[in-house]
PDB file of N, CA and C in Angstrom:
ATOM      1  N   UNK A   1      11.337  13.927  12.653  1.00  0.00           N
ATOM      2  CA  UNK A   1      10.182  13.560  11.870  1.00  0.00           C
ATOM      3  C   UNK A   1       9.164  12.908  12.806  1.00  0.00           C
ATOM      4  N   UNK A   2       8.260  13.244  12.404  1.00  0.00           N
ATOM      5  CA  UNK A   2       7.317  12.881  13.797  1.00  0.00           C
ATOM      6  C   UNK A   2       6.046  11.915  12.959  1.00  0.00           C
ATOM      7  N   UNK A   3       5.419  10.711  14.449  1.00  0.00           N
ATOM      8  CA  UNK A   3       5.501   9.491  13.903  1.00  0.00           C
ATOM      9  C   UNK A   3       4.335   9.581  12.416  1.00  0.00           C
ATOM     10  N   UNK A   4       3.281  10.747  12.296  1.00  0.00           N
ATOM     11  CA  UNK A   4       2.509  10.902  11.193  1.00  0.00           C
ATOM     12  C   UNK A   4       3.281  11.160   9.959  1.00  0.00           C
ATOM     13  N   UNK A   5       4.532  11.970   9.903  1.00  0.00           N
ATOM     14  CA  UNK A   5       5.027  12.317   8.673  1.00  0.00           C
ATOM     15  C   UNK A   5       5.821  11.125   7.995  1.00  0.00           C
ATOM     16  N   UNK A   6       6.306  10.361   9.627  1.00  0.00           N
ATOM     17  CA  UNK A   6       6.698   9.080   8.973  1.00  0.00           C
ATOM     18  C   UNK A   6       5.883   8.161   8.207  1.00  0.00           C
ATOM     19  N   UNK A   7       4.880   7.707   8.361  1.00  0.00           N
ATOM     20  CA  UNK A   7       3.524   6.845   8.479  1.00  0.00           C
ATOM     21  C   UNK A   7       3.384   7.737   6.723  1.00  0.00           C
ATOM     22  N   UNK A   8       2.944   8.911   6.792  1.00  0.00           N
ATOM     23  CA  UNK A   8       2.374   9.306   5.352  1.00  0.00           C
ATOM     24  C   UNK A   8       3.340   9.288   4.739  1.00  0.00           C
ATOM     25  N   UNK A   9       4.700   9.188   4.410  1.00  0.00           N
ATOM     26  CA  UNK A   9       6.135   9.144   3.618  1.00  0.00           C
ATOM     27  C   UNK A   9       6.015   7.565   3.536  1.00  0.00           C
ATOM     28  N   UNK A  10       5.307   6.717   4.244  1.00  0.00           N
ATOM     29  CA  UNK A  10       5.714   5.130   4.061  1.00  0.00           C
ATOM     30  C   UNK A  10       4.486   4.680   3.175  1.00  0.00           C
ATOM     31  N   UNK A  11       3.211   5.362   3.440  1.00  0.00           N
ATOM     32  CA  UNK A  11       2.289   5.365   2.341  1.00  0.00           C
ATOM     33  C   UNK A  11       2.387   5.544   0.522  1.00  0.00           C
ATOM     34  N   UNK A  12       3.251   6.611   1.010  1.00  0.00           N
ATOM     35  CA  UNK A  12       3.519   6.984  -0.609  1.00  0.00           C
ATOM     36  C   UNK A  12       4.263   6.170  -1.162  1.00  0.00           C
ATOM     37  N   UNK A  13       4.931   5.470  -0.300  1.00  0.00           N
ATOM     38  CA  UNK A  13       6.365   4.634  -1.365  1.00  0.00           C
ATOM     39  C   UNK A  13       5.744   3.083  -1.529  1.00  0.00           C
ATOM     40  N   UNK A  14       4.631   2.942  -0.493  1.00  0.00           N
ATOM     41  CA  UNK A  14       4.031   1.960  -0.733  1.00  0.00           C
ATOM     42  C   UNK A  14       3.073   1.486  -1.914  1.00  0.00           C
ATOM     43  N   UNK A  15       2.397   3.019  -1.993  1.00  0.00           N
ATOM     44  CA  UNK A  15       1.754   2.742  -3.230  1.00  0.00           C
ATOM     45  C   UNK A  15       2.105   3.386  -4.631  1.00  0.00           C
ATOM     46  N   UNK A  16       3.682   3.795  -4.225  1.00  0.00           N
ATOM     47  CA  UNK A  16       4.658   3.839  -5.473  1.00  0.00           C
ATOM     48  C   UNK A  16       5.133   2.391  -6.301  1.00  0.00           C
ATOM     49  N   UNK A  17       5.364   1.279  -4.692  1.00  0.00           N
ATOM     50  CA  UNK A  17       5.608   0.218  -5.420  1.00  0.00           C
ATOM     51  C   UNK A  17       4.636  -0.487  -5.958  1.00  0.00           C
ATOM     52  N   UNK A  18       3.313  -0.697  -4.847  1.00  0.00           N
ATOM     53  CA  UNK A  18       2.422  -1.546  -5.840  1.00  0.00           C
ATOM     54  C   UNK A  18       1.764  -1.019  -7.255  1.00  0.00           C
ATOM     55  N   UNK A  19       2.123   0.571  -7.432  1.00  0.00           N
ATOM     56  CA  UNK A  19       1.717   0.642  -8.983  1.00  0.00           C
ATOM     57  C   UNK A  19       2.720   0.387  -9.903  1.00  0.00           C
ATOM     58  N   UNK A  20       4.054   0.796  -9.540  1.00  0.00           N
ATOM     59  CA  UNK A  20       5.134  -0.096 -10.361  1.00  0.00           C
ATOM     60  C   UNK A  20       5.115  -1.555 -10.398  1.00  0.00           C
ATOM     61  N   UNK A  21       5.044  -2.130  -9.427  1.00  0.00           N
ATOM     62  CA  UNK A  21       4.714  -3.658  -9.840  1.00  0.00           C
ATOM     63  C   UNK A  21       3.320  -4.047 -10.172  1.00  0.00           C
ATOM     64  N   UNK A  22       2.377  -3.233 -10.559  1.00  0.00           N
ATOM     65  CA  UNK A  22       1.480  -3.901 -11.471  1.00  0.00           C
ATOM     66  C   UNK A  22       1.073  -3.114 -12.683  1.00  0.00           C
ATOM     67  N   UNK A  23       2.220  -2.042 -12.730  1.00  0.00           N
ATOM     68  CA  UNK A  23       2.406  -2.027 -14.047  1.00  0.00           C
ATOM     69  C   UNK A  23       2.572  -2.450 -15.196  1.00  0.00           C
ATOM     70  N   UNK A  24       2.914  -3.837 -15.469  1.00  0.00           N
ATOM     71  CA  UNK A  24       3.135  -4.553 -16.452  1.00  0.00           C
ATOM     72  C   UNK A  24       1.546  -5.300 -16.859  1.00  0.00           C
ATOM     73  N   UNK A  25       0.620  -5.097 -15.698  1.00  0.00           N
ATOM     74  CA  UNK A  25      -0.646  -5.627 -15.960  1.00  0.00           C
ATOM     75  C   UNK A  25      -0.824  -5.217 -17.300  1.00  0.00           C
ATOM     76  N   UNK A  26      -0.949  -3.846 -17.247  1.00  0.00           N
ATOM     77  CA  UNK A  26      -1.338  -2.961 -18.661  1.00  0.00           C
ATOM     78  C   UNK A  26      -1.250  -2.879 -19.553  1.00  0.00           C
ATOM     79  N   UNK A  27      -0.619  -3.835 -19.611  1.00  0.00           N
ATOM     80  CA  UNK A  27      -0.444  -4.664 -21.387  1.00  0.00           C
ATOM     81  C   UNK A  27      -0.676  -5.863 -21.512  1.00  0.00           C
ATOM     82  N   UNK A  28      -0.884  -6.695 -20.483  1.00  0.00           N
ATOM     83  CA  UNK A  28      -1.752  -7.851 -20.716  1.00  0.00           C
ATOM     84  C   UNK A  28      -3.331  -7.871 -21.156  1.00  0.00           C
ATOM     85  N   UNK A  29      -3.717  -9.087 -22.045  1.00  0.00           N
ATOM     86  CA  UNK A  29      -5.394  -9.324 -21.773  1.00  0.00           C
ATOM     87  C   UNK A  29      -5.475  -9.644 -20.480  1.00  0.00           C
ATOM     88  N   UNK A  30      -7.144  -9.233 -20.760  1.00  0.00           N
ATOM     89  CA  UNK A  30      -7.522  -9.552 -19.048  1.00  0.00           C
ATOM     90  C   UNK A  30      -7.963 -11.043 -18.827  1.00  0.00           C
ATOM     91  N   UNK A  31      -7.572 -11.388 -20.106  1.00  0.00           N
ATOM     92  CA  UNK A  31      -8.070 -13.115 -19.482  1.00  0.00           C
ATOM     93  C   UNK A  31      -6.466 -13.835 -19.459  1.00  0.00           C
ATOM     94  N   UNK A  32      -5.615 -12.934 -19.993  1.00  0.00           N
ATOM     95  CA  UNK A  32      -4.071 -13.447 -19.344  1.00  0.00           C
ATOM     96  C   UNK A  32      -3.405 -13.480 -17.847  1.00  0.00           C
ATOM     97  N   UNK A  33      -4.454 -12.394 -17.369  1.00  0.00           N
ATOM     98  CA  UNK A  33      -3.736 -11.931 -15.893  1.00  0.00           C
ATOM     99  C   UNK A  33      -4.251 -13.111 -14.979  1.00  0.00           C
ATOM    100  N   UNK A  34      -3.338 -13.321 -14.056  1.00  0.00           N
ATOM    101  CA  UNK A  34      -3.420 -14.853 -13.235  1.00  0.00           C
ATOM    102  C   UNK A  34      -3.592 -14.281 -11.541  1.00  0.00           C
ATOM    103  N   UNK A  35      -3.182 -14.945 -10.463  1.00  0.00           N
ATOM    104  CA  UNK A  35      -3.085 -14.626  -9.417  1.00  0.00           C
ATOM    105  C   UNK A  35      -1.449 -14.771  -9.059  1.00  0.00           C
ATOM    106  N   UNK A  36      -0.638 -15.361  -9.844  1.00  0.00           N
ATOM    107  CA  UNK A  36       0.467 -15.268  -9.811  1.00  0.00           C
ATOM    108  C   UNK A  36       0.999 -13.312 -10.229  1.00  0.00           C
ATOM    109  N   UNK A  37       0.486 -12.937 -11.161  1.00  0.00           N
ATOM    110  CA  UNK A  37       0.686 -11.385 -11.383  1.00  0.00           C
ATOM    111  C   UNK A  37       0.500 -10.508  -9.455  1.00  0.00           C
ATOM    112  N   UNK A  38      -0.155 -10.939  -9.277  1.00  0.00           N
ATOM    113  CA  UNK A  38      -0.709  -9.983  -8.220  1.00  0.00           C
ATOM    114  C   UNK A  38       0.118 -10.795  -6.527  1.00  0.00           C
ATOM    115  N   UNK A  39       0.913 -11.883  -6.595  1.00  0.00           N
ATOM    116  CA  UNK A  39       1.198 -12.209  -5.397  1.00  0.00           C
ATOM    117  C   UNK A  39       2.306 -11.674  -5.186  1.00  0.00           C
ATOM    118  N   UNK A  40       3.423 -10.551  -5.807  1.00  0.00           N
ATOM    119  CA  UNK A  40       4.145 -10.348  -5.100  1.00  0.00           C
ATOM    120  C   UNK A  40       3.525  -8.693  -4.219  1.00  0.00           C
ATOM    121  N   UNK A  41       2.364  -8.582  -4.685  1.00  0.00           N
ATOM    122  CA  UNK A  41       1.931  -7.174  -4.250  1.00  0.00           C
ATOM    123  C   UNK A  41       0.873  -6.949  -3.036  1.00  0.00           C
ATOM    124  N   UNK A  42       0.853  -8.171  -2.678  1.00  0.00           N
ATOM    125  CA  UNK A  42      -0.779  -8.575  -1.831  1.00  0.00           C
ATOM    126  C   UNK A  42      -0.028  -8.163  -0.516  1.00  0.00           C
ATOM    127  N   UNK A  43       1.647  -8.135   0.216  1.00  0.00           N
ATOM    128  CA  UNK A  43       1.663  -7.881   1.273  1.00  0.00           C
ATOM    129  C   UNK A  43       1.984  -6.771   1.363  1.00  0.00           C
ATOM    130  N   UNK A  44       2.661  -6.033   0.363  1.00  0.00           N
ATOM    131  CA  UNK A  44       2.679  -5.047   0.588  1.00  0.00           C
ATOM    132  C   UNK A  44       0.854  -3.495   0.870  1.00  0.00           C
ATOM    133  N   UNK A  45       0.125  -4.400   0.044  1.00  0.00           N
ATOM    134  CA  UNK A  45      -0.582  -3.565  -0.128  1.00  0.00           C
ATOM    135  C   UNK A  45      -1.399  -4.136   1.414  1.00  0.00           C
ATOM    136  N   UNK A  46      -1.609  -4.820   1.709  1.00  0.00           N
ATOM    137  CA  UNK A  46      -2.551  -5.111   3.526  1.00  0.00           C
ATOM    138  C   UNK A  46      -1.162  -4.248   4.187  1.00  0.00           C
ATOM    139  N   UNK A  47      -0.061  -3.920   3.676  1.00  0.00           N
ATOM    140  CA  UNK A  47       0.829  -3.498   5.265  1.00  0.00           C
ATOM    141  C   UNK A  47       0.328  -2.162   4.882  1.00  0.00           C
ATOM    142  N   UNK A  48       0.067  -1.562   3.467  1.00  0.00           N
ATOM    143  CA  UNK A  48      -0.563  -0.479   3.488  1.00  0.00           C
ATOM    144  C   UNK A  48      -1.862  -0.001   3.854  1.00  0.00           C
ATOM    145  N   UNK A  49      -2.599  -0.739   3.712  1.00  0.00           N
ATOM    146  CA  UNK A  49      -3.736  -0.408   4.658  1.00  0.00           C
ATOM    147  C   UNK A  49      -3.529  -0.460   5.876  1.00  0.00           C
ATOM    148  N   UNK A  50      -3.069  -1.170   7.009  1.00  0.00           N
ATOM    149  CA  UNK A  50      -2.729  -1.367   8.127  1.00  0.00           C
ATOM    150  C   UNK A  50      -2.254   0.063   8.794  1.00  0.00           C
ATOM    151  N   UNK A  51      -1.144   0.667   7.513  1.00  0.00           N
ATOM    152  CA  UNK A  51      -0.564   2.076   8.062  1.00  0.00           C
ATOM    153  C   UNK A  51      -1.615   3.140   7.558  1.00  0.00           C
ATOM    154  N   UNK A  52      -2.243   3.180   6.411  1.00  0.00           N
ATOM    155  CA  UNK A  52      -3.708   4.075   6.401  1.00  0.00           C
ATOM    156  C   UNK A  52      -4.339   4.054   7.952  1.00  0.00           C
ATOM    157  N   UNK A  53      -4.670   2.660   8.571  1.00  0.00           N
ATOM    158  CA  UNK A  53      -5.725   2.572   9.463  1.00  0.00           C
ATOM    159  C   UNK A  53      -4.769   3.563  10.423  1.00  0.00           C
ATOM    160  N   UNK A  54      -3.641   3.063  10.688  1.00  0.00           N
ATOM    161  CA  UNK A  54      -2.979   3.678  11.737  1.00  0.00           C
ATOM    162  C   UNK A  54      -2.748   5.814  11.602  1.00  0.00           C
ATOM    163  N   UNK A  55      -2.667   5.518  10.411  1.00  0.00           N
ATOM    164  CA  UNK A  55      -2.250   7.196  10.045  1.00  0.00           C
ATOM    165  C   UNK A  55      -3.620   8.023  10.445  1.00  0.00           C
ATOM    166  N   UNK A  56      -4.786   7.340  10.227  1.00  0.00           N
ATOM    167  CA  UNK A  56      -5.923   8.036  10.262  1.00  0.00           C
ATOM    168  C   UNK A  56      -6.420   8.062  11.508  1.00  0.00           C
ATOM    169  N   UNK A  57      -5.671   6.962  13.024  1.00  0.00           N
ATOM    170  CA  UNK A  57      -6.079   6.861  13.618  1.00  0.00           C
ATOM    171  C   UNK A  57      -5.540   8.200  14.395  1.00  0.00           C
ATOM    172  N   UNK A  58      -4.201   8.458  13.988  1.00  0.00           N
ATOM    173  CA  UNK A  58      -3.002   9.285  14.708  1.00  0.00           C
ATOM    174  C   UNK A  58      -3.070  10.441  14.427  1.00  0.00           C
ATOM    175  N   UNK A  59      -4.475  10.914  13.132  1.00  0.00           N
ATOM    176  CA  UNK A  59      -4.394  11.960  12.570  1.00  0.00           C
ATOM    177  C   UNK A  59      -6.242  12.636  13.426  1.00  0.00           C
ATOM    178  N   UNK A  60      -6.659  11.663  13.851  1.00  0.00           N
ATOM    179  CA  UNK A  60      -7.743  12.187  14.691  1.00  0.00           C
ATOM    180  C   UNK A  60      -7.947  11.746  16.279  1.00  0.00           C
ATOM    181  N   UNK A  61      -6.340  11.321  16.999  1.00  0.00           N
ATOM    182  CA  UNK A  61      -6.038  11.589  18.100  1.00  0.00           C
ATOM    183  C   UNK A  61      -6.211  10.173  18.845  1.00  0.00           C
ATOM    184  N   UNK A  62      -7.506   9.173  18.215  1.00  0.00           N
ATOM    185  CA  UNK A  62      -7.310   8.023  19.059  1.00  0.00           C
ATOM    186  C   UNK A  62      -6.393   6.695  19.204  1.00  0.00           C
ATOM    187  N   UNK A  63      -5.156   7.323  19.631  1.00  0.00           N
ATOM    188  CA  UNK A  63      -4.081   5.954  19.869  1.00  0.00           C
ATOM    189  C   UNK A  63      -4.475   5.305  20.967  1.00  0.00           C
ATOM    190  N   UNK A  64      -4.113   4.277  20.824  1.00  0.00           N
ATOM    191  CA  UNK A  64      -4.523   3.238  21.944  1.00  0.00           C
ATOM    192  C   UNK A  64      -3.186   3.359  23.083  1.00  0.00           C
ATOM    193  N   UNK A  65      -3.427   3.637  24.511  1.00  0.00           N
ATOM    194  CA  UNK A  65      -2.366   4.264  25.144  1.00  0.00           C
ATOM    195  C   UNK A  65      -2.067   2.993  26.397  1.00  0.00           C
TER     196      UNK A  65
END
């Protein structure tokens, strides 16, 4: 598996989990939802951008060598 297919397979499960865990938003009011709802999802979702930045970097050739 080569390191892009890895990188886009870690994307998907990433933002498999943060929509399962803020799934339960969706039945709250919106003046119920707190910042406690959203802190177990905040690292996962920056490690997902982090691997976007990286996937996109690896997908138009400029790695840092």
């Amino acid at each position: 598996m080569t390191k892009k297919n890895f990188l886009l397979v870690f994307i998907i499960l990433s933002l498999l989990y943060i929509g399962i865990s803020l799934s339960p938003l969706l039945t709250k009011n919106v003046k119920d939802i707190s910042y406690s709802d959203f802190k177990l999802v905040i690292g996962p979702f920056l490690a997902t951008i982090g691997i976007l930045i990286t996937y996109t970097q690896l997908k138009e050739g400029k790695t840092n060598k």
